[in-house]
Protein backbone atom coordinates (compact mmCIF):
# COMPACT_ATOMS: atom_id res chain seq x y z
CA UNK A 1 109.63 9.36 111.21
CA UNK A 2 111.47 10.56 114.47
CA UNK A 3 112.86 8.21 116.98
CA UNK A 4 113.53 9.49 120.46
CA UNK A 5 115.53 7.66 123.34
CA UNK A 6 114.67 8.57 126.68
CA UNK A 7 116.99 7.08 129.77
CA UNK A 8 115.14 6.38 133.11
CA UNK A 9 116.26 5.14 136.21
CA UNK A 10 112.50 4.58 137.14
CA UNK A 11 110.01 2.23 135.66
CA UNK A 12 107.16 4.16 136.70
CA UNK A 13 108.40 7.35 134.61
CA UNK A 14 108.66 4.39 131.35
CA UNK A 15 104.98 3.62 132.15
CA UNK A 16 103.71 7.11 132.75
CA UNK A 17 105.47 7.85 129.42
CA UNK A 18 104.01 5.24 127.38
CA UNK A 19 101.21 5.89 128.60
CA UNK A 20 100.90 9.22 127.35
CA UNK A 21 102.76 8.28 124.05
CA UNK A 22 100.23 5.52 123.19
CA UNK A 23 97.50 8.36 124.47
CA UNK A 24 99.11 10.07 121.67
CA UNK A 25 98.48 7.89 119.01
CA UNK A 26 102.65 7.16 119.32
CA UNK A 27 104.16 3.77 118.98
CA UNK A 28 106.19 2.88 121.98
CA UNK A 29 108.50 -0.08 123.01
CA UNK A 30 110.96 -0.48 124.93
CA UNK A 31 114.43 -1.92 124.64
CA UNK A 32 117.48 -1.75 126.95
CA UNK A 33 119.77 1.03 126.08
CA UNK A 34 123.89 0.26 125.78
CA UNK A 35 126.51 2.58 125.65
CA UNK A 36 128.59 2.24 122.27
CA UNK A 37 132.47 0.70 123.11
CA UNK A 38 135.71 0.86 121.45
CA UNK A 39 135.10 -2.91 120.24
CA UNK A 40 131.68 -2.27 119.36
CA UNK A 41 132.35 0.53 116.77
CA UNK A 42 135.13 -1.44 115.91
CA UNK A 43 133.18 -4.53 114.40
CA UNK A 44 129.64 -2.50 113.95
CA UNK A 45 128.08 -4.69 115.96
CA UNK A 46 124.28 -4.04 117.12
CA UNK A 47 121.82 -1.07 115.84
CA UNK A 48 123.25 2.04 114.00
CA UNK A 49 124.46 4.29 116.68
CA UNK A 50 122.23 7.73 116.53
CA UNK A 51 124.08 11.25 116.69
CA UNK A 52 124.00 11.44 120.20
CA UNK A 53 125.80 7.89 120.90
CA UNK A 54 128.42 9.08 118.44
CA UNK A 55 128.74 12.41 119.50
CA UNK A 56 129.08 11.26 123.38
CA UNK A 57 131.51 8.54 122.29
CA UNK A 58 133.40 10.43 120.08
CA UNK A 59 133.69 13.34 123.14
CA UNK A 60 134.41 10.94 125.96
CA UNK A 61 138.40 11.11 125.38
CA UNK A 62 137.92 15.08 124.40
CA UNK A 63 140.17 16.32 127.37
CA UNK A 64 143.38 13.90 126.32
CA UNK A 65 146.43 15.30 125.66
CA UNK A 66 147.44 13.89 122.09
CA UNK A 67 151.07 12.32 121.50
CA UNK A 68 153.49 14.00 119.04
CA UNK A 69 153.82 12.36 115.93
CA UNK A 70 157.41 11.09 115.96
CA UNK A 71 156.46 9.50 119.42
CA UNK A 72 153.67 7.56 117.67
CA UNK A 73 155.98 5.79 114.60
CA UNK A 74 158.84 5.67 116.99
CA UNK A 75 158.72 1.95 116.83
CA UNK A 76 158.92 1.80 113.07
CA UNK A 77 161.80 4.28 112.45
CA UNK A 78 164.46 2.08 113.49
């Protein structure tokens, strides 16, 4: 089985898209889509997050420019 998430700003692209996925023979529904959060991953609340929402979420903060270690455990090497 293959699921595949599709993110349009129009309803009438959805409906021309079921349309031809239930011309198909394919099941369709609907659902909203929501991007995955810090607190969300934290508890694993909702669905299981597919490659892509992990991959995008995991690649948001890519850019950053880490801390050095010491800075990090600063606070507990007193």
């Amino acid at each position: 089985m293959t699921t595949v998430i599709i993110k349009f700003d129009s309803d009438k692209k959805t409906l021309l898209l079921m349309q031809l996925a239930e011309e198909l023979g394919l099941s369709v529904k609907t659902q909203e889509f929501v991007e995955l959060d810090a607190l969300a991953m934290a508890r694993g609340i909702g669905s299981k997050a597919t490659d892509e929402e992990l991959i995008n979420y995991l690649n948001k903060d890519i850019d950053e420019e880490g801390i050095p270690l010491e800075q990090a455990f600063a606070k507990y090497n007193k």
